[in-house]
N, C-alpha and C. Protein backbone atom coordinates (compact mmCIF):
# COMPACT_ATOMS: atom_id res chain seq x y z
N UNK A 1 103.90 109.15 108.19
CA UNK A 1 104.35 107.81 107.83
C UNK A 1 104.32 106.91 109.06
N UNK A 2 104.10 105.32 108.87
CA UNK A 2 104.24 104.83 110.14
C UNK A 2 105.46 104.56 110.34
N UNK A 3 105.25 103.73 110.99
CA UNK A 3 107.40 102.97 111.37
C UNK A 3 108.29 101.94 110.01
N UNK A 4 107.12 101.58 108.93
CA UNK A 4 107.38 101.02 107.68
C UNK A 4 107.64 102.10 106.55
N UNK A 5 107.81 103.27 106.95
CA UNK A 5 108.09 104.20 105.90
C UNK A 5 106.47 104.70 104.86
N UNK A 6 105.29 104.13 105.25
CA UNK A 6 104.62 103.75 104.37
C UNK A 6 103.65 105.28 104.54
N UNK A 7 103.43 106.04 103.53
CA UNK A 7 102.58 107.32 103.45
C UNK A 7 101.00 106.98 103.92
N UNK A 8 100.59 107.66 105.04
CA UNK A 8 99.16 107.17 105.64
C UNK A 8 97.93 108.27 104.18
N UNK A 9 98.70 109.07 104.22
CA UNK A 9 96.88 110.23 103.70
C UNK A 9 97.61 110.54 102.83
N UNK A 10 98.18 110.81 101.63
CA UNK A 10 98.60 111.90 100.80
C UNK A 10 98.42 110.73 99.45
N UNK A 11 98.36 109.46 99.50
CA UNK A 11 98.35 108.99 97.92
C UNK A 11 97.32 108.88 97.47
N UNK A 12 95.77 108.81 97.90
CA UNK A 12 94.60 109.27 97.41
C UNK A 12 93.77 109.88 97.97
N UNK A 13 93.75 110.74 98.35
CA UNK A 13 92.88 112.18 98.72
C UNK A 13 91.89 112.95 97.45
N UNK A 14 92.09 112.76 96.60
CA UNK A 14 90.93 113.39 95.89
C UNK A 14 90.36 111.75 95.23
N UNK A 15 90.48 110.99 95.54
CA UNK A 15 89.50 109.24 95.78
C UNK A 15 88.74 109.72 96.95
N UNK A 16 89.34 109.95 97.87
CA UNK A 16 89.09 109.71 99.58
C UNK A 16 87.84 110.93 99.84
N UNK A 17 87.82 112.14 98.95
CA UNK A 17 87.46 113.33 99.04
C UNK A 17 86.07 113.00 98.52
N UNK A 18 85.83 112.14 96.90
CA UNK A 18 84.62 112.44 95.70
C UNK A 18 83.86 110.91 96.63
N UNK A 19 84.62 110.05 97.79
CA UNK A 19 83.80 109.21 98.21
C UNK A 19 82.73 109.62 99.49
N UNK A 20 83.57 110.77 100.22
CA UNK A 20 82.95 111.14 101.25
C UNK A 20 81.36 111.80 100.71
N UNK A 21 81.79 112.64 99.36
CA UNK A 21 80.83 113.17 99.23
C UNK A 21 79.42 112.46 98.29
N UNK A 22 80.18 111.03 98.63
CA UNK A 22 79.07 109.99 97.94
C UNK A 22 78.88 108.92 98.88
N UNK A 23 78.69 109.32 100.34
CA UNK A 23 78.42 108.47 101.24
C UNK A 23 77.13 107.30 101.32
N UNK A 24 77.35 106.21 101.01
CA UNK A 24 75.98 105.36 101.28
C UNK A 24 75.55 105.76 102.66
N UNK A 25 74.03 104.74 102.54
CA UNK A 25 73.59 105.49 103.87
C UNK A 25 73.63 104.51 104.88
N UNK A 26 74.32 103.03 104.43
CA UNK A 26 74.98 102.19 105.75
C UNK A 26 76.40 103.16 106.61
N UNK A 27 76.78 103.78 105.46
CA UNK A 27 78.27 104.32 106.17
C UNK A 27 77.87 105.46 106.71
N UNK A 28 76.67 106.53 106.27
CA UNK A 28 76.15 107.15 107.10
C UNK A 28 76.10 107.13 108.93
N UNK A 29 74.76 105.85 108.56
CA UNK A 29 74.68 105.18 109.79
C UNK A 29 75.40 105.22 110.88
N UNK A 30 76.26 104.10 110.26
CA UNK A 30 77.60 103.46 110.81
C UNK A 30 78.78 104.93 111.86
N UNK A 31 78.76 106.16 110.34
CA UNK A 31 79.71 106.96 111.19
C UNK A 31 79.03 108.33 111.79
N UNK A 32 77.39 108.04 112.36
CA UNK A 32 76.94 108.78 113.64
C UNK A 32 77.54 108.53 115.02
N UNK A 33 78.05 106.69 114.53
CA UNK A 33 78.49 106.16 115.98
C UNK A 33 79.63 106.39 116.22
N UNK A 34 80.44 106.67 115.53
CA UNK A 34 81.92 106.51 115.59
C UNK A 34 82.55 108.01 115.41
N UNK A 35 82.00 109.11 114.50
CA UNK A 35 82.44 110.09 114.69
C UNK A 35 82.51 110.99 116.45
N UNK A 36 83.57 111.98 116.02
CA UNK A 36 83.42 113.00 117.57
C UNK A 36 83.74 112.23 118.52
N UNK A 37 84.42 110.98 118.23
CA UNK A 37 85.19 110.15 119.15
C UNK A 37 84.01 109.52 120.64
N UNK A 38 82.97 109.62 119.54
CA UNK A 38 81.59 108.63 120.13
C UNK A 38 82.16 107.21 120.85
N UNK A 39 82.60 106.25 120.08
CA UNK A 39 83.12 104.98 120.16
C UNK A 39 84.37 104.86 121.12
N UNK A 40 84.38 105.00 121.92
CA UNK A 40 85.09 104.77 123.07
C UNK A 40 86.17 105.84 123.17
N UNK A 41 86.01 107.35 122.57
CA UNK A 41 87.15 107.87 122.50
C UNK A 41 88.10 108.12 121.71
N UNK A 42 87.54 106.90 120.56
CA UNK A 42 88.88 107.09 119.30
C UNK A 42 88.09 107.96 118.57
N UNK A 43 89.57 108.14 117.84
CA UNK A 43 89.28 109.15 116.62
C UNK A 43 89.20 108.12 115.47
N UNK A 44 88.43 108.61 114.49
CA UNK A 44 88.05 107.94 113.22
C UNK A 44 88.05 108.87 112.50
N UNK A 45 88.25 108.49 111.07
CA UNK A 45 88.21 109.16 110.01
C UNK A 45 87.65 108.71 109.15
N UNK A 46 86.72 109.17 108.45
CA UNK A 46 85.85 108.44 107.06
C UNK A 46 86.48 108.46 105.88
N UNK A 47 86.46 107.73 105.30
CA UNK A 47 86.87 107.65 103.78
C UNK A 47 88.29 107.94 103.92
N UNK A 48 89.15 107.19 104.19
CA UNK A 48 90.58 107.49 104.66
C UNK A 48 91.48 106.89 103.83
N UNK A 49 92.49 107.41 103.11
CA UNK A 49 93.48 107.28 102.38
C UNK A 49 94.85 106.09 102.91
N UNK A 50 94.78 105.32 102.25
CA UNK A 50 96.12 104.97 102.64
C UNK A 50 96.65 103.92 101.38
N UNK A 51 98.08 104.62 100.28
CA UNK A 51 98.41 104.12 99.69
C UNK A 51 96.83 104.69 98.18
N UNK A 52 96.87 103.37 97.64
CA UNK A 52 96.46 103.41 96.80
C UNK A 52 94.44 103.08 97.23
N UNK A 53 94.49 103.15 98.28
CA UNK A 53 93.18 102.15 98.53
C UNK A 53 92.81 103.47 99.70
N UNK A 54 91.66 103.20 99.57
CA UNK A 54 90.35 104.32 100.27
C UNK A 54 89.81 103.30 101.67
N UNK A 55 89.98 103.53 102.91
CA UNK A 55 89.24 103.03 103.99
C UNK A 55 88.09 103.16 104.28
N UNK A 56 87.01 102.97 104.39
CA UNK A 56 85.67 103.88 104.74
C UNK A 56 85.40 104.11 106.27
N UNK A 57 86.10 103.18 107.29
CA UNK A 57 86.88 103.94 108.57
C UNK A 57 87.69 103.24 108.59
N UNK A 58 88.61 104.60 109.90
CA UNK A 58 90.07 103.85 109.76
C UNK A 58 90.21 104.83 111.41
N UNK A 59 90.80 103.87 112.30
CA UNK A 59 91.03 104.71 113.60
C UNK A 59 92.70 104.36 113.69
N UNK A 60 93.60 105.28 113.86
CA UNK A 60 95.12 105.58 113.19
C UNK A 60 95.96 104.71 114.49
N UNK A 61 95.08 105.38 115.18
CA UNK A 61 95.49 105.08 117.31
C UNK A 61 95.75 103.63 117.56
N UNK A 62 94.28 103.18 116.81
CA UNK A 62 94.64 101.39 117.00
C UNK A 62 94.94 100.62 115.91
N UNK A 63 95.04 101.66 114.78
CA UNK A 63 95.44 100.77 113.75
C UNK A 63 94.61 99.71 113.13
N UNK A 64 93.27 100.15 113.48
CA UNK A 64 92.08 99.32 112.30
C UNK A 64 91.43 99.63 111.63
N UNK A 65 90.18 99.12 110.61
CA UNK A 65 90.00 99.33 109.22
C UNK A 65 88.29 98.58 109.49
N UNK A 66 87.04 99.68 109.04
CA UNK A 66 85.75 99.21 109.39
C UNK A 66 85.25 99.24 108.08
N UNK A 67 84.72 98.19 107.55
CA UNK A 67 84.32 98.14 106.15
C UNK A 67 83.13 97.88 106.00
N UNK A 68 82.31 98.19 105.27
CA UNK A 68 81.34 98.40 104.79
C UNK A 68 80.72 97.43 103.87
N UNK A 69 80.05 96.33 103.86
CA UNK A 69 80.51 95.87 102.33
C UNK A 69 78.58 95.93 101.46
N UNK A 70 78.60 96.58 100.52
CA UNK A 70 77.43 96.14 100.06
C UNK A 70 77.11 95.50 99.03
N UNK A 71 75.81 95.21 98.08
CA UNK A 71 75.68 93.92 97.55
C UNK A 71 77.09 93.41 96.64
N UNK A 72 77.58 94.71 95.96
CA UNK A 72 78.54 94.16 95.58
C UNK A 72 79.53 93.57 95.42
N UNK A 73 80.30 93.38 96.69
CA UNK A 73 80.76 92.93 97.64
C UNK A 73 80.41 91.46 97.14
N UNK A 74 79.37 90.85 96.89
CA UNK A 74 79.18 89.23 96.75
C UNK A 74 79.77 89.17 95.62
N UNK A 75 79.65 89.70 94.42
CA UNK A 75 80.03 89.77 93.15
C UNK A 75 81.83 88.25 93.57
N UNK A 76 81.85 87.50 92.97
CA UNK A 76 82.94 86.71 93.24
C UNK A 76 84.27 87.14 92.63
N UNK A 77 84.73 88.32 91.73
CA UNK A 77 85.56 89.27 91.27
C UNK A 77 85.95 90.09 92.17
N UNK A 78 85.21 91.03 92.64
CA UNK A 78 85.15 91.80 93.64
C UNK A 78 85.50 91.67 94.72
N UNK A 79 84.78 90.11 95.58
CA UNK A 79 85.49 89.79 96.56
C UNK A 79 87.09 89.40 96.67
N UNK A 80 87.53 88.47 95.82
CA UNK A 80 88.42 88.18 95.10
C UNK A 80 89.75 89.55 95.49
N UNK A 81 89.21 91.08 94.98
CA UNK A 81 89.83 92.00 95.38
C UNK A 81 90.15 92.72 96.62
N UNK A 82 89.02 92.53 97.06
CA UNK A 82 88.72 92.65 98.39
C UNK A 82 89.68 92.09 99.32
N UNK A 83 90.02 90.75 98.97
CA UNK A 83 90.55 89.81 100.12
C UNK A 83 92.42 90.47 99.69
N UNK A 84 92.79 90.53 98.80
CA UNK A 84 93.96 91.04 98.25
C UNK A 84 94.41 91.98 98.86
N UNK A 85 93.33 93.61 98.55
CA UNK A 85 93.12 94.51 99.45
C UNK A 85 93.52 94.61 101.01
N UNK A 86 92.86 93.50 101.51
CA UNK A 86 92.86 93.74 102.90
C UNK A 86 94.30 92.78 103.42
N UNK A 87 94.62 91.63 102.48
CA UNK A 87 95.81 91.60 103.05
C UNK A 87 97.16 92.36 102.54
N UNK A 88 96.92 93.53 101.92
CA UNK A 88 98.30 94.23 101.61
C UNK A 88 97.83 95.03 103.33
N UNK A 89 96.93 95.51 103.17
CA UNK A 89 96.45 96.54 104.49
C UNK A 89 96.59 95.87 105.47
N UNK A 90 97.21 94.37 106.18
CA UNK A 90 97.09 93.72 106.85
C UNK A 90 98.53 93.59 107.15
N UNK A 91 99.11 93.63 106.07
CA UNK A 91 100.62 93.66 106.23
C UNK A 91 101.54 94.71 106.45
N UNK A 92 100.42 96.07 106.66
CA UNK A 92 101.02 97.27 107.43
C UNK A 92 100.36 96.86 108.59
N UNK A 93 100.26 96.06 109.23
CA UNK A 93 99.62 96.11 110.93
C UNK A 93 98.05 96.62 110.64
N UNK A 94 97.47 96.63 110.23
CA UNK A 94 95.83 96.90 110.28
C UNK A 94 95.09 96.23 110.60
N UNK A 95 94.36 96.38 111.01
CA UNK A 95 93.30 95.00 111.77
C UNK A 95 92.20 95.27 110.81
N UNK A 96 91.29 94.50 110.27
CA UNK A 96 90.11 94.65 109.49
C UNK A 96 88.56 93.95 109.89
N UNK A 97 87.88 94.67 110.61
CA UNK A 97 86.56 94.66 110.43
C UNK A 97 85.47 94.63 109.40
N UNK A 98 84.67 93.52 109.10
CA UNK A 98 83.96 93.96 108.16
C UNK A 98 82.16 93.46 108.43
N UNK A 99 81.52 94.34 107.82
CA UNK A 99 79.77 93.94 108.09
C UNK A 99 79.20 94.41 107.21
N UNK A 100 77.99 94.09 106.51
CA UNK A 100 77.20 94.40 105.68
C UNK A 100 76.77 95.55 105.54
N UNK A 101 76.26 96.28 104.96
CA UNK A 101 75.51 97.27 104.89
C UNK A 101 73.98 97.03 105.30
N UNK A 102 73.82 95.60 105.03
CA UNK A 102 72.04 95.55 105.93
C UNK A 102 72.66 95.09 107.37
N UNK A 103 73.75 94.37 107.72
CA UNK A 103 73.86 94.18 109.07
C UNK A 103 73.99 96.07 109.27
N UNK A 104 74.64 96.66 109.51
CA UNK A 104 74.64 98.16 109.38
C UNK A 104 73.30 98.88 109.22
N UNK A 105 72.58 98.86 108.51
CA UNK A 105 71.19 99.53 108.42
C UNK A 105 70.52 98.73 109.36
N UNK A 106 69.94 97.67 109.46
CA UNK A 106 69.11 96.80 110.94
C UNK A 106 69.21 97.42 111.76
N UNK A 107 71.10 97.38 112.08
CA UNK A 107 70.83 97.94 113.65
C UNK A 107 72.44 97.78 113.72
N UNK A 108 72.77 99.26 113.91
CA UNK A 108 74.27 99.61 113.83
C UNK A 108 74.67 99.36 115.10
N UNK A 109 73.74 99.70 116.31
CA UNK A 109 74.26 99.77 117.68
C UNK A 109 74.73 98.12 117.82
N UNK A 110 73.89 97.36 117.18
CA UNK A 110 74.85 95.65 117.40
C UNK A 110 76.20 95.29 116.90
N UNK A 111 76.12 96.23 115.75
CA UNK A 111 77.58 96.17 114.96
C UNK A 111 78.79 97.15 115.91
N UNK A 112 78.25 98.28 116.20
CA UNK A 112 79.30 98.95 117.17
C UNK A 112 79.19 98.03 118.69
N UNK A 113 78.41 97.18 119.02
CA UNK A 113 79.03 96.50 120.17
C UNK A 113 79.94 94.99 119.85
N UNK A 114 80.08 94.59 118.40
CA UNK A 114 80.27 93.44 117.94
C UNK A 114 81.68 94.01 117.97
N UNK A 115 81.96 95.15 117.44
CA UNK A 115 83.91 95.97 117.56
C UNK A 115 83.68 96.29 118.71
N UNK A 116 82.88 96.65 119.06
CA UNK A 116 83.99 96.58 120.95
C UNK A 116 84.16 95.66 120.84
N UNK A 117 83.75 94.41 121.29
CA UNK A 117 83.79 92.80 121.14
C UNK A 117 84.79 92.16 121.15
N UNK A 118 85.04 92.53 119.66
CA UNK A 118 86.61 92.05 119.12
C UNK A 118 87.19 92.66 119.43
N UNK A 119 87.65 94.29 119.88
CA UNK A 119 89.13 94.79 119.81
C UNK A 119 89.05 94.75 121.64
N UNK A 120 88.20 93.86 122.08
CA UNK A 120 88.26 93.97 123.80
C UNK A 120 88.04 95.00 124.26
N UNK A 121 87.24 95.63 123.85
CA UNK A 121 86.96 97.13 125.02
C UNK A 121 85.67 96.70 125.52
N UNK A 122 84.62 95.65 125.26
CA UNK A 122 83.96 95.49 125.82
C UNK A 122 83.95 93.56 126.54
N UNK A 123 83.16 93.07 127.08
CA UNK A 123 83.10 91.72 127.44
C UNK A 123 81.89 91.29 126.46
N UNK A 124 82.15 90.14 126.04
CA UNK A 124 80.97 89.19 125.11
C UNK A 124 79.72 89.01 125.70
């Protein structure tokens, strides 16, 4: 639990479980860079549970959230949820990252220097 009482992994784990094993291949991509604590050291976790909602990364240490978004994502319903989503997850302290799945397929190494970027581990 964090310091809000709030359960990190145990309220959807078999969500978190049937997504891993249906990985797109932006999130593929995406978590060659970030697994094995590639990305500066943190730990990440794919497809990560918290509450009622599935992360597709989530690093616990700094408390942020790397999203994925693909075409559907434009859908104006969807987004709609999305934005809801991320501010309940925002209101446990989460920070939220988000990039396309073609920004992600192009060229992930720009997207993993765009989060250094923002969370300051690297200079602009």
């Amino acid at each position: 639990m964090n310091g809000d009482g709030y359960t990190f992994h145990r309220d959807n784990v078999p969500a978190a479980r049937e997504l891993r094993k249906r990985e797109t291949k932006s999130e593929d991509t995406l978590w060659e860079h970030l697994r094995s604590r590639r990305f500066y050291g943190l730990k990440f976790r794919r497809q990560h549970p918290i509450g009622a909602f599935v992360l597709d990364f989530f690093c616990q240490e700094m408390m942020f959230a790397v999203e994925i978004d693909g075409g559907i994502h434009r859908d104006p319903e969807v987004a709609v949820r999305d934005l809801e989503r991320q501010r309940t997850l925002e209101a446990l302290h989460i920070q939220f990252f988000r990039w396309t799945a073609e920004a992600v397929e192009t060229d992930a190494s720009v997207v993993v220097r765009q989060l250094a970027i923002a969370l300051g581990i690297e200079d602009p």
